[in-house]
N, C-alpha and C. Protein backbone atom coordinates (compact mmCIF):
# COMPACT_ATOMS: atom_id res chain seq x y z
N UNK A 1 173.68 129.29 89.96
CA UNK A 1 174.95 128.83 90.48
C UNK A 1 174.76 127.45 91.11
N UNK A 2 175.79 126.63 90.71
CA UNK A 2 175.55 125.15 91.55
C UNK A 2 175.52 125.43 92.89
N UNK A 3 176.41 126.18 93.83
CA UNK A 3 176.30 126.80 95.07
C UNK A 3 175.59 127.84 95.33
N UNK A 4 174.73 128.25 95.94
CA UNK A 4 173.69 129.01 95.99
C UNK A 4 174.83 130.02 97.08
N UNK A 5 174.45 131.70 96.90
CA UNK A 5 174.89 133.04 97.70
C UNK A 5 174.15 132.38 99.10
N UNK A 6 174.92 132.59 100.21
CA UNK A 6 174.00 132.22 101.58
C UNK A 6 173.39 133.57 101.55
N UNK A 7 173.82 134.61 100.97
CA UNK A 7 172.43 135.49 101.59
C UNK A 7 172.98 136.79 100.47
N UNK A 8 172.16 137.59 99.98
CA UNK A 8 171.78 138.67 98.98
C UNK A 8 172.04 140.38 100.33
N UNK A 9 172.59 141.66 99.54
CA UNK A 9 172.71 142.54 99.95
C UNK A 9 172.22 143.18 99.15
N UNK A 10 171.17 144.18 99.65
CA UNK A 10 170.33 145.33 98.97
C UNK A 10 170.84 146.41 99.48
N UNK A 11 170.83 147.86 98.71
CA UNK A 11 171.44 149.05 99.10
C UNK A 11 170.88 149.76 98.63
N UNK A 12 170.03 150.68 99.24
CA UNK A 12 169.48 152.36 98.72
C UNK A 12 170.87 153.39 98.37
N UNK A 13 171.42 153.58 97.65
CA UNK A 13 172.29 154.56 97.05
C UNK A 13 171.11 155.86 96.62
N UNK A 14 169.91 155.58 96.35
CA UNK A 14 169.15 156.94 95.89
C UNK A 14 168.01 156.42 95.10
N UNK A 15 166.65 157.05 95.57
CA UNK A 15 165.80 156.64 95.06
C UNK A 15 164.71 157.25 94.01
N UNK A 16 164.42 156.30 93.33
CA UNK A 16 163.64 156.93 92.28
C UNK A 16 162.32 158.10 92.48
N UNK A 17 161.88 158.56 91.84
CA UNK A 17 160.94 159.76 92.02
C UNK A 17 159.26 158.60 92.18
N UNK A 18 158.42 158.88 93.24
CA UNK A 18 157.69 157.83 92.95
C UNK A 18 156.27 157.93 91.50
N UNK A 19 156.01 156.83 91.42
CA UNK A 19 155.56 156.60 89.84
C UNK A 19 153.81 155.81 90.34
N UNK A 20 153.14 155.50 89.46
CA UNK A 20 151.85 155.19 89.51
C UNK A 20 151.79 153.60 89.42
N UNK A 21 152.83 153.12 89.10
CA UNK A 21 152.96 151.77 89.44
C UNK A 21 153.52 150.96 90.61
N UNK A 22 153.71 152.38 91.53
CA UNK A 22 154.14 152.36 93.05
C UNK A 22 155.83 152.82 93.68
N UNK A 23 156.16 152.51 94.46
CA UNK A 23 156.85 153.25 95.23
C UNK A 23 158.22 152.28 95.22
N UNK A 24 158.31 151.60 94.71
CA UNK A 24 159.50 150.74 94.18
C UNK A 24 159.58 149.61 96.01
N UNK A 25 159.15 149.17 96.34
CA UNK A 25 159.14 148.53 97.33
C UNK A 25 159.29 147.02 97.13
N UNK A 26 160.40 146.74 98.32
CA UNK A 26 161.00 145.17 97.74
C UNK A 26 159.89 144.26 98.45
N UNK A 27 159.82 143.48 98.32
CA UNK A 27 159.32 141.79 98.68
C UNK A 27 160.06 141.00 98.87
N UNK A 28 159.95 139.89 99.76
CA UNK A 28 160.78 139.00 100.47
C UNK A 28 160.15 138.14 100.81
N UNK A 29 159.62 136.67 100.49
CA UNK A 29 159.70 135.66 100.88
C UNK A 29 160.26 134.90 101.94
N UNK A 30 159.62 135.17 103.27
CA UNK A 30 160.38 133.79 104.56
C UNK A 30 159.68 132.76 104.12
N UNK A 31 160.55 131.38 103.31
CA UNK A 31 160.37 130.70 102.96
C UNK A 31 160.42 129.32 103.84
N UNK A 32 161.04 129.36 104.81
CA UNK A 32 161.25 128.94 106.22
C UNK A 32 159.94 128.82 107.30
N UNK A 33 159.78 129.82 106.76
CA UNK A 33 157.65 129.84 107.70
C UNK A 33 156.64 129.17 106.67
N UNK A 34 156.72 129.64 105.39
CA UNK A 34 155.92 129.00 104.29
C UNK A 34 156.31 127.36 104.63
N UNK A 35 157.57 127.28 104.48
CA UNK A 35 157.53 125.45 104.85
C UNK A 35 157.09 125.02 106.07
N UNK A 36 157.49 125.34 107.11
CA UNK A 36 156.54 125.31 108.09
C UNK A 36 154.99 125.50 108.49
N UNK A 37 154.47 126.03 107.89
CA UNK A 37 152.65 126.08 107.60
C UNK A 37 152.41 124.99 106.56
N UNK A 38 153.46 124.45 105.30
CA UNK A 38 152.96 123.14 104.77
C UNK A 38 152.05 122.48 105.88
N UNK A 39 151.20 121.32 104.92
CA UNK A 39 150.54 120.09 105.62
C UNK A 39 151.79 119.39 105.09
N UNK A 40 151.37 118.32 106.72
CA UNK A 40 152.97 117.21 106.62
C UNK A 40 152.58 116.45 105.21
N UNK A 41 151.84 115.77 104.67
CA UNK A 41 151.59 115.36 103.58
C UNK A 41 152.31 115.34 102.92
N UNK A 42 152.05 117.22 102.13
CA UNK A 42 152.43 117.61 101.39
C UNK A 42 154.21 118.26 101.64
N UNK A 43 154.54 118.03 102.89
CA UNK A 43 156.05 118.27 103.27
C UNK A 43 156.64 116.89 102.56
N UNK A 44 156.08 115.60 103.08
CA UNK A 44 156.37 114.62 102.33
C UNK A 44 156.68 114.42 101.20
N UNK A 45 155.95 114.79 100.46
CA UNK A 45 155.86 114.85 98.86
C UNK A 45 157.08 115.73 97.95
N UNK A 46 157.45 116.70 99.21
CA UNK A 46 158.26 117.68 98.33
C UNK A 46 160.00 117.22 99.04
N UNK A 47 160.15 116.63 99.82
CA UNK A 47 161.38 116.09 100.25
C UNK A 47 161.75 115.39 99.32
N UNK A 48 163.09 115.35 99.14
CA UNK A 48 163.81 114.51 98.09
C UNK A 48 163.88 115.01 96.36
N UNK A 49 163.07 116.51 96.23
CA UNK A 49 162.54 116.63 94.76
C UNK A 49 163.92 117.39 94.47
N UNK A 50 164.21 117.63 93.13
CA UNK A 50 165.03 118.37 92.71
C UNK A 50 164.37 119.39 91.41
N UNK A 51 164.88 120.95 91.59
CA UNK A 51 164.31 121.37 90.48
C UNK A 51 165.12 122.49 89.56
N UNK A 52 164.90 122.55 88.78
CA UNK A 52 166.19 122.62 87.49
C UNK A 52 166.07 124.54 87.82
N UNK A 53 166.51 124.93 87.93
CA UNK A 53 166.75 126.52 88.07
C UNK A 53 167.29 126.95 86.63
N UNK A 54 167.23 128.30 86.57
CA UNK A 54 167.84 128.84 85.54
C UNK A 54 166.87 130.05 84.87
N UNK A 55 168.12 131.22 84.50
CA UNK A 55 167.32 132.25 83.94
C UNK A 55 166.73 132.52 82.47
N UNK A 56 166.90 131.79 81.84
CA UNK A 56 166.01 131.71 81.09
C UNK A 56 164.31 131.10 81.08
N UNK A 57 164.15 130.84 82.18
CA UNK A 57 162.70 130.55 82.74
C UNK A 57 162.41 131.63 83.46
N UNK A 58 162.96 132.19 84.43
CA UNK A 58 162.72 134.02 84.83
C UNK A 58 162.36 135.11 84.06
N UNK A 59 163.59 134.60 82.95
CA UNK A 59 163.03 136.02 81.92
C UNK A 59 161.59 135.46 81.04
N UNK A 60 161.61 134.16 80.78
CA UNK A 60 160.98 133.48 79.46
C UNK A 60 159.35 134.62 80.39
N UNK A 61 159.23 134.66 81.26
CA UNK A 61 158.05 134.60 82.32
C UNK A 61 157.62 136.06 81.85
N UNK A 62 159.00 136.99 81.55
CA UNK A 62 158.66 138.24 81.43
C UNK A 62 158.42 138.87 79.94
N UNK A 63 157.98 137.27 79.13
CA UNK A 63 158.37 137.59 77.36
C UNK A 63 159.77 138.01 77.35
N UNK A 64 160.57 137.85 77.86
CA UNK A 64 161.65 138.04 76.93
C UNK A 64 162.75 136.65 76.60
N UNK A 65 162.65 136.22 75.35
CA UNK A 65 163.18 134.46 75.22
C UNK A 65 164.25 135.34 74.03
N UNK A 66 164.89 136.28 73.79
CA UNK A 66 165.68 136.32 73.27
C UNK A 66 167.32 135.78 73.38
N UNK A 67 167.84 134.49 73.78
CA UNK A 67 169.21 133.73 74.09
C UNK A 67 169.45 133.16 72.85
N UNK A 68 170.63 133.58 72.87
CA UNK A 68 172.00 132.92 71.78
C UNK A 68 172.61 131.92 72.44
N UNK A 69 172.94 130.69 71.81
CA UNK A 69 173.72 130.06 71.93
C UNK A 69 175.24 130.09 73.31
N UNK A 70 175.70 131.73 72.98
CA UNK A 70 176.59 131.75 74.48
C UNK A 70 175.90 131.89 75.09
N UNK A 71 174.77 132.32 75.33
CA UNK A 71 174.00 132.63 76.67
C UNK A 71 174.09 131.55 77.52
N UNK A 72 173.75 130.44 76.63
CA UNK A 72 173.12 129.18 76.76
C UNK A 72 174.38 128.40 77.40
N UNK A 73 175.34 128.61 76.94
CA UNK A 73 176.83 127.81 77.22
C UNK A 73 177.35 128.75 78.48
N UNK A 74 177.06 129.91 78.84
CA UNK A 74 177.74 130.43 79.64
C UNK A 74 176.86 130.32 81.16
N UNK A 75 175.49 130.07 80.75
CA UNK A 75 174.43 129.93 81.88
C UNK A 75 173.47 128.88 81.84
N UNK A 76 174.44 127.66 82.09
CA UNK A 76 173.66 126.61 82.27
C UNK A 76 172.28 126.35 83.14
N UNK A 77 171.64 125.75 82.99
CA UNK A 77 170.38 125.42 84.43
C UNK A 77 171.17 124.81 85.52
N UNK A 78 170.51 124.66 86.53
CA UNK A 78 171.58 124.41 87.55
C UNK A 78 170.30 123.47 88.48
N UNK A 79 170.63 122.22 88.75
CA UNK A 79 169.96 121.57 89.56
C UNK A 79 169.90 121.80 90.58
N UNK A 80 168.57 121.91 91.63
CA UNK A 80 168.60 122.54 93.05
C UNK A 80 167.64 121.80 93.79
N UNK A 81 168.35 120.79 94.82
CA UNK A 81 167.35 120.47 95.95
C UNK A 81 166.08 121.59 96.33
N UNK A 82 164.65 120.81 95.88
CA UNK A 82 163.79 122.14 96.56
C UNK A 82 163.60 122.18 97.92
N UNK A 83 163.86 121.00 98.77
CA UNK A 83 164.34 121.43 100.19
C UNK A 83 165.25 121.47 100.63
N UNK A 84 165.72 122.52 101.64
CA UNK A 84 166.63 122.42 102.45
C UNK A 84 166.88 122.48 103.44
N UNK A 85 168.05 121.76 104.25
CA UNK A 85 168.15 122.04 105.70
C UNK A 85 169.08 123.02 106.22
N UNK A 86 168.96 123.97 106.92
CA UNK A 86 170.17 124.80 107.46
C UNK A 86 171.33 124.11 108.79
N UNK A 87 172.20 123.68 108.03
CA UNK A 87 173.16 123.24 108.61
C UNK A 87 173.51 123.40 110.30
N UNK A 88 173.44 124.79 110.32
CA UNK A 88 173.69 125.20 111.69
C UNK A 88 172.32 125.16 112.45
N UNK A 89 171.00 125.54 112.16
CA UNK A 89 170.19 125.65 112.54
C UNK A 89 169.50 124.38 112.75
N UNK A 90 169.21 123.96 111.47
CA UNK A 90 168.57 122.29 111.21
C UNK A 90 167.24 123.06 110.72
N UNK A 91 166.79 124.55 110.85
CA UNK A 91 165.30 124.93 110.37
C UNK A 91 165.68 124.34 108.40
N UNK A 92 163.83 123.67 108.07
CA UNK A 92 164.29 123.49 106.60
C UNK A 92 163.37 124.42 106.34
N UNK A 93 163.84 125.02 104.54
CA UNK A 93 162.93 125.81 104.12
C UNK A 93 163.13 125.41 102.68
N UNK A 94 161.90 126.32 102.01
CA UNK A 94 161.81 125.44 100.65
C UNK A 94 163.43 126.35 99.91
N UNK A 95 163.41 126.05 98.56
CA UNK A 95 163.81 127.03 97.70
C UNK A 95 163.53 127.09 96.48
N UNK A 96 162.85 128.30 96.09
CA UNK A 96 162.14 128.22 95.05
C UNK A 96 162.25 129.96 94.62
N UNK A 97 161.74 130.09 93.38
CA UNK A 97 161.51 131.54 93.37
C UNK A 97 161.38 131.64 91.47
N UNK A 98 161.32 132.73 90.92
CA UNK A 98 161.15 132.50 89.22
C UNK A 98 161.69 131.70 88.55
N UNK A 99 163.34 131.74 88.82
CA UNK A 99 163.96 131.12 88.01
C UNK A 99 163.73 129.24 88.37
N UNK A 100 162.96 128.82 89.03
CA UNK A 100 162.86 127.30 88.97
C UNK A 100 162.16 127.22 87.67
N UNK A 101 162.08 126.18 87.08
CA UNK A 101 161.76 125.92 85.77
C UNK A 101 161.18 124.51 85.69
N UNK A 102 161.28 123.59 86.29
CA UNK A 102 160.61 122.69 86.85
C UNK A 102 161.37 121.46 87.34
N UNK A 103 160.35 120.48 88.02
CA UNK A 103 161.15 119.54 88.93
C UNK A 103 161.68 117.89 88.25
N UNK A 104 162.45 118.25 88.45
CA UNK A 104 163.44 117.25 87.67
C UNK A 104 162.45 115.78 87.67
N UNK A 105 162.55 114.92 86.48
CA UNK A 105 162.07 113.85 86.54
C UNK A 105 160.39 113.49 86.88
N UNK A 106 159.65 114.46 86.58
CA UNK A 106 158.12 115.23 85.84
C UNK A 106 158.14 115.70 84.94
N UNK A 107 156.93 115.08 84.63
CA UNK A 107 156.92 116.24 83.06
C UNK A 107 156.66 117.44 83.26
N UNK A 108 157.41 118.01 82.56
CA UNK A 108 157.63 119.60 82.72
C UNK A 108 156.09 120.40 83.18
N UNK A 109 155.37 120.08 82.39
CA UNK A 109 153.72 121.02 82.53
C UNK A 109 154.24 120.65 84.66
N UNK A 110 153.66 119.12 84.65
CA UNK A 110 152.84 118.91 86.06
C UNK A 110 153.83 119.39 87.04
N UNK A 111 155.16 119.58 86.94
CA UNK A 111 156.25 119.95 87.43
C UNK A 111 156.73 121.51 88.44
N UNK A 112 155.99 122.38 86.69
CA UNK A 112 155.93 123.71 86.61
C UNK A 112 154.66 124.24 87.38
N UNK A 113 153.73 123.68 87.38
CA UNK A 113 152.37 123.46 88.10
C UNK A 113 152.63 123.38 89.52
N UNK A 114 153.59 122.65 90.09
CA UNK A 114 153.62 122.36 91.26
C UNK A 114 154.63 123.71 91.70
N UNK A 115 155.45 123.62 90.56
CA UNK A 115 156.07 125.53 91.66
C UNK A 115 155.35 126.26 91.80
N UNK A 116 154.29 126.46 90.53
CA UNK A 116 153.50 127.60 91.00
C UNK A 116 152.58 127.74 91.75
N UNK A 117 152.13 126.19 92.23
CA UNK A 117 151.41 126.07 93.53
C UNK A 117 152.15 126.63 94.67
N UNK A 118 153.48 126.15 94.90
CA UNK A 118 154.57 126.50 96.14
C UNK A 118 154.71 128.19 96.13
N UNK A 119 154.81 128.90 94.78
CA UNK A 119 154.69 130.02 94.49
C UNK A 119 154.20 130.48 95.60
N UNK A 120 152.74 130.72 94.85
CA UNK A 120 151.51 130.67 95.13
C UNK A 120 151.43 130.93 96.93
N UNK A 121 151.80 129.77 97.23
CA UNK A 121 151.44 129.40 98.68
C UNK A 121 152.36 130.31 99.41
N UNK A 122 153.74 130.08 99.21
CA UNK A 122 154.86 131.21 99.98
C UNK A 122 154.61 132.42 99.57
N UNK A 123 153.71 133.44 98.58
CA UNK A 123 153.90 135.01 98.49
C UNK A 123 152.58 135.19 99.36
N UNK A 124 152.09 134.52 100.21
CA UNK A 124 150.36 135.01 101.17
C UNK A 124 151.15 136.12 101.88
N UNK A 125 150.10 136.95 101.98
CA UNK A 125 150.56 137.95 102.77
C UNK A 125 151.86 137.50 104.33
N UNK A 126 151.20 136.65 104.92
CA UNK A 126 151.56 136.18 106.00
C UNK A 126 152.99 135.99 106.30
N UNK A 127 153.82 135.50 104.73
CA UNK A 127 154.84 134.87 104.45
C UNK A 127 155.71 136.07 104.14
N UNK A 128 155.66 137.16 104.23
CA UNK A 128 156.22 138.35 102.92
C UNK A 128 156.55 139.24 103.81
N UNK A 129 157.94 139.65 103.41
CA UNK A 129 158.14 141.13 104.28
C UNK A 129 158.35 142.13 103.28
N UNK A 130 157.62 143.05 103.23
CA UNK A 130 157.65 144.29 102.23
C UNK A 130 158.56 145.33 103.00
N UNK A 131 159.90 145.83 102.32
CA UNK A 131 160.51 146.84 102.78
C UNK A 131 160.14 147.74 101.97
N UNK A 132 159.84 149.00 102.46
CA UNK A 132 159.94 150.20 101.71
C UNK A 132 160.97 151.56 101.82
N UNK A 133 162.16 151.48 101.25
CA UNK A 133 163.33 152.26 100.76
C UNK A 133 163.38 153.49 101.18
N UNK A 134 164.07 153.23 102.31
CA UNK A 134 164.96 154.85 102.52
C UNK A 134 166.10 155.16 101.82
N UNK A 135 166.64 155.95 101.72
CA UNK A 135 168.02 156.15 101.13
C UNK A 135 168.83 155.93 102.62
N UNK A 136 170.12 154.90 102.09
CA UNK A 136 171.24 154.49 103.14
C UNK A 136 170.35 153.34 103.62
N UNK A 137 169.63 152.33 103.16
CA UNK A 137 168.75 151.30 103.94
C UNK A 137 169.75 150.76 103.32
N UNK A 138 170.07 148.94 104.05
CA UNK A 138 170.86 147.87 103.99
C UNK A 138 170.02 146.91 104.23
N UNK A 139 169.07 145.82 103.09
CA UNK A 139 168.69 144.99 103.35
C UNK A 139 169.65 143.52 103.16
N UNK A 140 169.49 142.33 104.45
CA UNK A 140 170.46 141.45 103.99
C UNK A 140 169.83 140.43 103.86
């Protein structure tokens, strides 16, 4: 979306039976602390970047590149400041997550390289809040 949701709602309605690939537990990125543990340097470097979003780089990630033509017309990429400032707050935090696809005006490889460094750096334990699902939980 050219306007980004200010914030996502999760809902336990009922949960799955648990499985050997684990217990269905979400992950969450404070991306706000990850920018904040940057070196200023490298805060430098990433101010001003823009990077092309879109789900066909999310899925492409999961093998699946099967898009038609409407796909394509109905879900454009969508350019996205990778920093931001919170208006009310003034805290900046990055924004990033699968669907970036790389940063505008790089070549794509060194681009894509650099999210997955930012990746990388924001999922450390440190950065991550793991909820694990009750039924009637409300994550926002």
């Amino acid at each position: 979306k050219r306007i980004p949701a200010k914030c996502s709602l999760l809902s336990a309605r009922e949960l799955p039976s648990p499985s050997p690939m684990g217990d269905g537990e979400t992950e969450l990125a404070d991306l706000r602390t990850a920018w904040d543990a940057l070196p200023a340097t490298r805060k430098g470097e990433l101010e001003g970047l823009v990077v092309e979003h879109g789900i066909f780089r999310s899925r492409s990630r999961i093998g699946f590149a099967d898009f038609n033509d409407e796909i394509y017309r109905r879900l454009p990429p969508v350019p996205q400041a990778l920093v931001r400032h919170h208006p009310g707050s003034g805290r900046t935090s990055l924004y990033l997550a699968s669907h970036a696809s790389h940063i505008v005006g790089w070549p794509v490889e060194r681009g894509r390289a650099r999210i997955e460094e930012l990746i990388a750096f924001a999922a450390q334990p440190q950065f991550v809040y793991r909820h694990r699902w009750a039924v009637g939980d409300l994550v926002i």
